[in-house]
Protein backbone atom coordinates (compact mmCIF):
# COMPACT_ATOMS: atom_id res chain seq x y z
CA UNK A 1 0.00 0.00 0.00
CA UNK A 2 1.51 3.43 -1.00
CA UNK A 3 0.19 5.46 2.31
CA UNK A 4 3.13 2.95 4.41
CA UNK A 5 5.69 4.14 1.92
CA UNK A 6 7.80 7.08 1.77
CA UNK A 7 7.98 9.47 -0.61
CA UNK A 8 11.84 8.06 -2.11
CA UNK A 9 9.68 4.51 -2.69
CA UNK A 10 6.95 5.88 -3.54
CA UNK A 11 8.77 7.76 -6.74
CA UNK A 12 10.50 4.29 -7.34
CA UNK A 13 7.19 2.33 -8.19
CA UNK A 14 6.10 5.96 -10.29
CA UNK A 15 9.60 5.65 -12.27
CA UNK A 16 8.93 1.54 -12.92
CA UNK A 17 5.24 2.27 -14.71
CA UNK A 18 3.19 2.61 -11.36
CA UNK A 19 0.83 5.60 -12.58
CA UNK A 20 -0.69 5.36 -8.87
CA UNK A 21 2.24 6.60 -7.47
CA UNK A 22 2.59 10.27 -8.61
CA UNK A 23 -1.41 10.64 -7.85
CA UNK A 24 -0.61 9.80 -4.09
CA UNK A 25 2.36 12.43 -3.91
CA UNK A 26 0.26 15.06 -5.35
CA UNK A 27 -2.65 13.84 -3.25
CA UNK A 28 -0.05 13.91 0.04
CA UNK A 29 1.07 17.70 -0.67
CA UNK A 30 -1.32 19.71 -2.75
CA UNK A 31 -2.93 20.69 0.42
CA UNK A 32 0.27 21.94 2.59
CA UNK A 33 1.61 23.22 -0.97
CA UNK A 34 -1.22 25.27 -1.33
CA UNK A 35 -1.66 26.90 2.21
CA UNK A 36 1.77 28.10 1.20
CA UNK A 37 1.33 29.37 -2.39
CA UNK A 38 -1.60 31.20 -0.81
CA UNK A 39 0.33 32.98 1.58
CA UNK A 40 2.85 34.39 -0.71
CA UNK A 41 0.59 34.88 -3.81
CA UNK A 42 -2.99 34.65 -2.44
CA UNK A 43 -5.51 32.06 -2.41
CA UNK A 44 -7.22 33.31 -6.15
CA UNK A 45 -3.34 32.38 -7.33
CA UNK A 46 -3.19 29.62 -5.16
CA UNK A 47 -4.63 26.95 -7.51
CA UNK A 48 -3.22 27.63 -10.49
CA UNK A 49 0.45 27.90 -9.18
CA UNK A 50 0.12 24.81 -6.82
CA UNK A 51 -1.01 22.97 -10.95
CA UNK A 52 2.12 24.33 -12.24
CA UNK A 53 4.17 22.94 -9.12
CA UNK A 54 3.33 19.46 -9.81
CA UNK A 55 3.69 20.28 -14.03
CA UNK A 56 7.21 21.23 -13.07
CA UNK A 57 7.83 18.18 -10.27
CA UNK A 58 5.77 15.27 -13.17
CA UNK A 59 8.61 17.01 -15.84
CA UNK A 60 11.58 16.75 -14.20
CA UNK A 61 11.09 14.09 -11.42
CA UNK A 62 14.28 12.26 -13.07
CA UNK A 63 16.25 15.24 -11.38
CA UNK A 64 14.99 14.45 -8.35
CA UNK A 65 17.84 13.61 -6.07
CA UNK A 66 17.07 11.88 -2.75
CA UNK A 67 20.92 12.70 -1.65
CA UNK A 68 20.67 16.12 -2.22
CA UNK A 69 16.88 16.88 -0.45
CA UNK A 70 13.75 14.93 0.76
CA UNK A 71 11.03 15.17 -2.19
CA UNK A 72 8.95 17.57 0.03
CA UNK A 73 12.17 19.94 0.28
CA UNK A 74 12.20 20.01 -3.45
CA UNK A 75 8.90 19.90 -4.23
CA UNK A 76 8.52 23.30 -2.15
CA UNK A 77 12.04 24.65 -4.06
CA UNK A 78 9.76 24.12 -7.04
CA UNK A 79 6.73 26.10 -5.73
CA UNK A 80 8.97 29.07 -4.45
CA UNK A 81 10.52 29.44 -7.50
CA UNK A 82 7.36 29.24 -9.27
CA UNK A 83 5.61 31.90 -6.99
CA UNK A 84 8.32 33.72 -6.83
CA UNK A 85 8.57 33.94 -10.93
CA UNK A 86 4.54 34.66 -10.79
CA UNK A 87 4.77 37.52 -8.39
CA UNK A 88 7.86 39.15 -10.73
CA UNK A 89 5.79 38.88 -13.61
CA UNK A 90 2.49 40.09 -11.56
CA UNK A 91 4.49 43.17 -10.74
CA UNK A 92 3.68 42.15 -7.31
CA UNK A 93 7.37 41.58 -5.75
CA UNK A 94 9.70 43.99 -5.04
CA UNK A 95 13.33 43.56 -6.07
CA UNK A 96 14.27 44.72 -2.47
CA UNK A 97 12.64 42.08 -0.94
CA UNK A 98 15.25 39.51 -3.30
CA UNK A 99 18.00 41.29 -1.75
CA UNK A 100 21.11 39.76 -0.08
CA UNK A 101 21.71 40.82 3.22
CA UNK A 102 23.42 38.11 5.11
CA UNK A 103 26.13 40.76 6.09
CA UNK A 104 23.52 43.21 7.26
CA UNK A 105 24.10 43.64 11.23
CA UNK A 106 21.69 45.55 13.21
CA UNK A 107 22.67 46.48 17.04
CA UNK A 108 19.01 45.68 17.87
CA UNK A 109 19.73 41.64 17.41
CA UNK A 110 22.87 41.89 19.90
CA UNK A 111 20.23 43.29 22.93
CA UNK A 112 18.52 39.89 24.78
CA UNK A 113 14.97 39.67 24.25
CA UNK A 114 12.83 40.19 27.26
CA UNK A 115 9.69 38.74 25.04
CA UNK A 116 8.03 35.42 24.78
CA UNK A 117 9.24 33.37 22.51
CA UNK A 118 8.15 33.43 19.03
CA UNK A 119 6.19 29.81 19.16
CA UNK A 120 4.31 31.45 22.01
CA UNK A 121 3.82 34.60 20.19
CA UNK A 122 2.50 32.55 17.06
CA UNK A 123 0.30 30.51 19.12
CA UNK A 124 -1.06 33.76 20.22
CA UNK A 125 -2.01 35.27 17.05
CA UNK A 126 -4.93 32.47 16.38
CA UNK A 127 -7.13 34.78 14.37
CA UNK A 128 -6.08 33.68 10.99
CA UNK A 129 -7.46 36.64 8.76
CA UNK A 130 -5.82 38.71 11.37
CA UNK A 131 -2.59 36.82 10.68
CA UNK A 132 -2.84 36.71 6.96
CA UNK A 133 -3.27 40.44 7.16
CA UNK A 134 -0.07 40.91 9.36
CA UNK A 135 1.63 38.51 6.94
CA UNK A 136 0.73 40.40 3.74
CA UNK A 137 3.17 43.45 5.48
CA UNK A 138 6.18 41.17 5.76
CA UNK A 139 8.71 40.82 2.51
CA UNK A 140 8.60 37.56 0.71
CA UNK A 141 11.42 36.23 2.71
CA UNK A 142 10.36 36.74 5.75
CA UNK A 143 6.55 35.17 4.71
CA UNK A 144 7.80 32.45 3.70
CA UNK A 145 10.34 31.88 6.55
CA UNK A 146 6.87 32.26 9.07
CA UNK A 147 4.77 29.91 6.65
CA UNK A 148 7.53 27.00 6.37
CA UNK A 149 8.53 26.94 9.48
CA UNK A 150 5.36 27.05 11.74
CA UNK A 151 2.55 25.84 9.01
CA UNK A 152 4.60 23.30 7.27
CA UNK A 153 6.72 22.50 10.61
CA UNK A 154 9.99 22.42 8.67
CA UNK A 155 13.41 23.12 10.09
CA UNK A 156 15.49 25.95 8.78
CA UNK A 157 18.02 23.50 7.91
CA UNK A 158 15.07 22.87 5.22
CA UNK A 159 14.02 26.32 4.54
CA UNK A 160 17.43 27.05 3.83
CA UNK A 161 17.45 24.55 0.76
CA UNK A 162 14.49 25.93 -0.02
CA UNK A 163 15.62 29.32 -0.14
CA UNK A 164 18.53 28.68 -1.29
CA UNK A 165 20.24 30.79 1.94
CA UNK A 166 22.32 29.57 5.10
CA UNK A 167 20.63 28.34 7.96
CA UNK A 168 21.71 31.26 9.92
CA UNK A 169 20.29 33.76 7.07
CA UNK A 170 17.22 31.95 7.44
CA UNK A 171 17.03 32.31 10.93
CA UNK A 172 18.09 36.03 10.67
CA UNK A 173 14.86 35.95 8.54
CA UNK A 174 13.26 34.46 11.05
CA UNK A 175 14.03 36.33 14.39
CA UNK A 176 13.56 39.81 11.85
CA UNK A 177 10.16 38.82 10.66
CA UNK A 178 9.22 38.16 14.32
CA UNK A 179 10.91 41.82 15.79
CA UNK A 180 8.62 42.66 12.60
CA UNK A 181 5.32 41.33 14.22
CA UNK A 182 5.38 42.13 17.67
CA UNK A 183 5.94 46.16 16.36
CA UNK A 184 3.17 45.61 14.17
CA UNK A 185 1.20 44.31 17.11
């Protein structure tokens, strides 16, 4: 049964005829890929890019490399990169927000933080049109930093793939985008 297998067999039994197989992966993420599409691009964009995810994935699944990242790491390279090409197009990203700034250093970051924790500030912003609305401030990076991390639970080990950034640019992104919250709070 596919549901005991993981995603590495799973793409096995697709690559040896199984025409199951790929139906199950897309089954297994369309729903967390799409709860992240709609956070950087909307939920009326959601659909369509989440379709051209899985175009891109079905295409080149022979590139797939196991070694390199877990099929859901790649899989969500594939739908940033797709977003991130629809929002350029859409006018609706900002080159600033593509910027590099692993060498920026702010004097704020150095001063201990005297506030909860950001899992306990998350946890307190349960309104989710609220949230979506404090999102929709944040740049890209920091968005999808926030959406991978606490909706889709991965580490930033993963986001970093991902991104295509450190792990310590990631979670520069991260402990920013929260500094960012709490003053928009």
């Amino acid at each position: 049964m596919l549901s005991d297998q993981n995603d590495e067999e799973i793409i096995k039994l697709y690559k040896k005829g199984d025409k199951r197989a790929f139906k199950f992966l897309i089954d297994r993420y369309t729903s967390p890929l799409f709860n992240f599409v709609a956070h950087l691009a909307g939920r009326e964009n959601a659909p369509d890019l989440v379709q051209e995810t899985f175009i891109k994935a079905w295409k080149h699944i022979n590139r797939f490399n196991a070694k390199k990242a877990s099929f859901k790491t790649w899989l969500f390279i594939i739908a940033k990169n797709t977003t991130t090409d629809f929002l350029r197009k859409k006018k609706l990203l900002n080159f600033s927000d593509l910027e590099n700034d692993e060498n920026d250093f702010s004097f704020s970051e150095t001063i201990p933080d005297e506030h909860p924790l950001p899992d306990i500030v998350w946890q307190k912003l349960e309104d989710e049109a609220f949230l979506n609305k404090l999102l929709e401030k944040l740049p890209i990076n920091y968005k999808t930093v926030l959406t991978l991390h606490y909706q889709e639970e991965m580490t930033f080990s993963e986001i970093g793939k991902i991104l295509e950034k450190p792990e310590n640019t990631v979670k520069s992104y991260h402990q920013r985008a929260i500094l960012l919250l709490r003053k928009m709070l």
